[in-house]
Protein backbone atom coordinates (compact mmCIF):
# COMPACT_ATOMS: atom_id res chain seq x y z
CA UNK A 1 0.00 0.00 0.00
CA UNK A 2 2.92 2.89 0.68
CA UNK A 3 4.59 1.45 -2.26
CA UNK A 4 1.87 2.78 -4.25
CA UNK A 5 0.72 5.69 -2.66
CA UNK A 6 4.87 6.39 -2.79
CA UNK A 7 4.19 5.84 -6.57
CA UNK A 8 1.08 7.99 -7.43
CA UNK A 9 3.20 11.28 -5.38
CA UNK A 10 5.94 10.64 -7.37
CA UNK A 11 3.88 10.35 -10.41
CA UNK A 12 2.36 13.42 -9.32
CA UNK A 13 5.10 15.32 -9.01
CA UNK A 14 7.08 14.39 -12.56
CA UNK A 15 3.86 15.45 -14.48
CA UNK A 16 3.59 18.90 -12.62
CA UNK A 17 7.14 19.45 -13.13
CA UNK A 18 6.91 18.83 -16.93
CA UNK A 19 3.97 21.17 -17.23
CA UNK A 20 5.38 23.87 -14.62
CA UNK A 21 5.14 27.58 -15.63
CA UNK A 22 9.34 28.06 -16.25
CA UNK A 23 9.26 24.59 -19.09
CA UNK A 24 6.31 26.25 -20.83
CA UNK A 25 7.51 28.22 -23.48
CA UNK A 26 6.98 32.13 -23.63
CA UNK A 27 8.47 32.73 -19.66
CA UNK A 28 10.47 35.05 -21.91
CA UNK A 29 10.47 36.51 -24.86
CA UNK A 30 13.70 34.78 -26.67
CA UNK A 31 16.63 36.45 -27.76
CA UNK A 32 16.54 38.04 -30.90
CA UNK A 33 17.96 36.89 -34.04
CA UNK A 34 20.85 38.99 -35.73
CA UNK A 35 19.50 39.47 -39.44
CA UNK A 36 16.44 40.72 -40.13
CA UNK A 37 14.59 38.56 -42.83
CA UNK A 38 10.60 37.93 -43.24
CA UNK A 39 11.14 34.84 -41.28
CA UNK A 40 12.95 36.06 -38.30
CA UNK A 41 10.23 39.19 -37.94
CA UNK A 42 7.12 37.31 -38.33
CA UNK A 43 8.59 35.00 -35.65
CA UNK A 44 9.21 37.42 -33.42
CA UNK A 45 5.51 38.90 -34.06
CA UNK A 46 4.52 35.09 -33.07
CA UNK A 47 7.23 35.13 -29.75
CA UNK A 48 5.43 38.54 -28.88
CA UNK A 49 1.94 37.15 -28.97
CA UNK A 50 3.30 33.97 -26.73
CA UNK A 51 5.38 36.23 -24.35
CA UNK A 52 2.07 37.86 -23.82
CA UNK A 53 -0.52 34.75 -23.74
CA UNK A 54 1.68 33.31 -21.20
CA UNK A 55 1.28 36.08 -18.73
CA UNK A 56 -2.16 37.23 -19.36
CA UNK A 57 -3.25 33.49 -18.93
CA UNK A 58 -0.91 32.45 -16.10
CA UNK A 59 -2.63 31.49 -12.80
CA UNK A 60 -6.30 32.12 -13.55
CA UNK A 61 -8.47 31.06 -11.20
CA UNK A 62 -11.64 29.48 -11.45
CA UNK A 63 -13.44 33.24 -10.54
CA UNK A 64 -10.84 34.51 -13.66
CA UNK A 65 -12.40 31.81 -16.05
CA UNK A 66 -15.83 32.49 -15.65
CA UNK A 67 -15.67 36.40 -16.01
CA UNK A 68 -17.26 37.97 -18.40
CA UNK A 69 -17.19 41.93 -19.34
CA UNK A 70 -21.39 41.54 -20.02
CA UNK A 71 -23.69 39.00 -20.21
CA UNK A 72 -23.13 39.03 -24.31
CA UNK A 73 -19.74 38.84 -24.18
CA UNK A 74 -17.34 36.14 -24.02
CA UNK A 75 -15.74 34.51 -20.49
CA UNK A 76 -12.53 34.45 -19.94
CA UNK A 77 -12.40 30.74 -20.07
CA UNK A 78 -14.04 31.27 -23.73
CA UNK A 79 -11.58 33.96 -25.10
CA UNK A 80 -8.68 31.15 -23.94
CA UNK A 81 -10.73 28.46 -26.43
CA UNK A 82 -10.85 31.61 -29.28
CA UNK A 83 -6.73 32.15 -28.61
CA UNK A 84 -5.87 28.17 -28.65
CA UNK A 85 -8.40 28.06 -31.85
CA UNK A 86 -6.18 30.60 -33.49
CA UNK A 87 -2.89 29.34 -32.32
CA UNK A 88 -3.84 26.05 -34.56
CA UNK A 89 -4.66 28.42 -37.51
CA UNK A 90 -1.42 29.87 -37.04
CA UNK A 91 0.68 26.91 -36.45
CA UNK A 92 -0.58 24.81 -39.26
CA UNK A 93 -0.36 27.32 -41.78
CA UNK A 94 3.24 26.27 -41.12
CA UNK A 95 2.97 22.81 -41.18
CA UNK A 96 1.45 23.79 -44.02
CA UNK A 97 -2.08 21.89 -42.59
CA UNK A 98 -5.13 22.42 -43.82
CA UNK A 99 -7.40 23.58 -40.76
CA UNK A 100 -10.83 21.82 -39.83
CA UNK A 101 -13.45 22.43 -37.52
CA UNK A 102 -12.68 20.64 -34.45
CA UNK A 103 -14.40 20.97 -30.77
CA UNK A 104 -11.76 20.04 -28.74
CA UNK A 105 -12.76 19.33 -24.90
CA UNK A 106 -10.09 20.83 -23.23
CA UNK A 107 -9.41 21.71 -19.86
CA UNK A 108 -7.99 25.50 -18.91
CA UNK A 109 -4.39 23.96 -18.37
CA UNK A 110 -4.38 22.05 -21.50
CA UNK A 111 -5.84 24.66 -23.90
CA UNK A 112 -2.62 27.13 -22.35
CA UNK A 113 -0.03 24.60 -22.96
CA UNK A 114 -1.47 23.22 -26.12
CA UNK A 115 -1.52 27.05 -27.53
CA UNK A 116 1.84 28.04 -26.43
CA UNK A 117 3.23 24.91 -27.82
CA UNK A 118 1.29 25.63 -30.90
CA UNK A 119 3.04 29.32 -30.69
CA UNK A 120 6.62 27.87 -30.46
CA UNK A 121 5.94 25.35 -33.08
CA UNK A 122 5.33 28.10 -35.74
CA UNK A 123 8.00 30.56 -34.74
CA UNK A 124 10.77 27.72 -34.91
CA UNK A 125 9.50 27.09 -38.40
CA UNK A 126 9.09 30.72 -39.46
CA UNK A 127 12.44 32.01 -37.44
CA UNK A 128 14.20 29.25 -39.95
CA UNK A 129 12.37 30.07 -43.76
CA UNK A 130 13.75 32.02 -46.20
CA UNK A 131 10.09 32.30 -48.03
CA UNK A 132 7.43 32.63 -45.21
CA UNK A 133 4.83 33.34 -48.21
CA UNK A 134 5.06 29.27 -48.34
CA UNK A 135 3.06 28.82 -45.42
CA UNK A 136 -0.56 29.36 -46.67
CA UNK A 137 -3.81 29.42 -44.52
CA UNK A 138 -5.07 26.79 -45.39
CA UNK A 139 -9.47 25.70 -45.17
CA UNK A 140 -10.66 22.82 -47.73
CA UNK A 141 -9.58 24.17 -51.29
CA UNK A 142 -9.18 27.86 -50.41
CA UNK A 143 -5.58 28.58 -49.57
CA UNK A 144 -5.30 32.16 -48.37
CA UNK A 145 -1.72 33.75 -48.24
CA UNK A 146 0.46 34.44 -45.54
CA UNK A 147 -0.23 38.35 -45.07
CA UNK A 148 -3.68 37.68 -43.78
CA UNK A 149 -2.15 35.70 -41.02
CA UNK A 150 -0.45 39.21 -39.54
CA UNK A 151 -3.59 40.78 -39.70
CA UNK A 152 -5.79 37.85 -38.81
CA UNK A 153 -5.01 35.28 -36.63
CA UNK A 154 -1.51 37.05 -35.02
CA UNK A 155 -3.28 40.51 -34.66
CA UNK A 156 -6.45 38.73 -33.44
CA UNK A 157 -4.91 36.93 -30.50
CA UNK A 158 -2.56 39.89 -29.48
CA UNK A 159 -6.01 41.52 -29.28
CA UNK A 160 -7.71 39.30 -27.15
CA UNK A 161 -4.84 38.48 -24.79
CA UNK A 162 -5.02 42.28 -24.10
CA UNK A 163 -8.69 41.31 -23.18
CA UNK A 164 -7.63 38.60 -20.60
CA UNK A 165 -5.22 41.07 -18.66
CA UNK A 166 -8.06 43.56 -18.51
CA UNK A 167 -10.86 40.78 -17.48
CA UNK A 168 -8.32 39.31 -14.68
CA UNK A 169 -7.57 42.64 -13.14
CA UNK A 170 -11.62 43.09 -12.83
CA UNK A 171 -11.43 39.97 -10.57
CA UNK A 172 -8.94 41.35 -8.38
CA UNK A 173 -6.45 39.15 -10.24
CA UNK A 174 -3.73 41.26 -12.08
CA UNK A 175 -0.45 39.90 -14.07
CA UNK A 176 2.82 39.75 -12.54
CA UNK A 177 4.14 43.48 -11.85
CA UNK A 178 7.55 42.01 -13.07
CA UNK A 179 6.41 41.27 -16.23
CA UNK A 180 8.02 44.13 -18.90
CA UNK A 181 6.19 43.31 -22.58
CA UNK A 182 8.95 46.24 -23.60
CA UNK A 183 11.95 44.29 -23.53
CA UNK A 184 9.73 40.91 -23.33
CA UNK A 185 11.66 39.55 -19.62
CA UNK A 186 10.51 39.42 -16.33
CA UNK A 187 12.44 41.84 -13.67
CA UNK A 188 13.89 39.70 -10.78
């Protein structure tokens, strides 16, 4: 019997430490390359947005996830879904996937780690292209170029992560004060 309660703690704690906050990516912002191509900026547009998911979604509390602004506007919880929904637009526009209507039930935890996952996975790729026109949006037969993913998808979640900083502070539940979106670190 202690061997496996012994067993389910130390299972416990080796999941929790794979999906702790400093693993995820986007603690920081990462260092910039040194040329300046169409890859290496529209990453960094993509870092940006993940730099700023991860803090406006970081420790939200049940009371965070269930705010809404007005009763015909979205929760907080809901606005995560929207984000993680775009994060797969952006990140299989370059796997160069064609995107599908899925319902995904996912849990608050899984939807932030799935769409800063989704984040890094499309910056690596971008950060390393020489020709990000390539990476099409993709839906059925319609394949919609790359310059509506600034303006769409990339734009679209910078928007609504600006949303979940503003809901969380109207539950008493602001960002880290450390946190500088300037220079994209945290201040020890």
């Amino acid at each position: 019997m202690i061997s496996l309660i012994s067993a389910i703690c130390l299972f416990s704690l080796s999941f929790g430490q794979e999906t702790s906050n400093t693993e995820l990516p986007y603690y920081e912002v990462p260092n910039y390359p040194k040329e300046f191509t169409a890859g290496t900026m529209a990453a960094r547009m993509v870092d940006a947005l993940g730099f700023r998911f991860y803090w406006a979604s970081d420790g939200l509390t049940e009371k965070d996830l269930a705010y809404k602004a007005n009763e015909g506007g979205r929760s907080t919880e809901a606005t995560i879904k929207h984000i993680y929904d775009l994060s797969k637009i952006i990140a299989n526009s370059t796997l160069k996937k064609t995107n599908s209507r899925t319902e995904d039930e996912l849990s608050y935890s899984e939807m932030r780690i799935k769409t800063l996952n989704n984040l890094k996975t499309a910056a690596d790729i971008l950060r390393a292209s020489d020709d990000i026109s390539q990476f099409k949006i993709i839906f059925g037969e319609q394949e919609i170029p790359f310059w509506n993913q600034v303006n769409g998808p990339i734009a679209d979640a910078i928007w609504h992560c600006g949303q979940l900083v503003i809901y969380r502070r109207s539950t008493g539940n602001p960002i880290n004060p450390k946190v500088n979106h300037f220079t994209g670190k945290v201040n020890e």
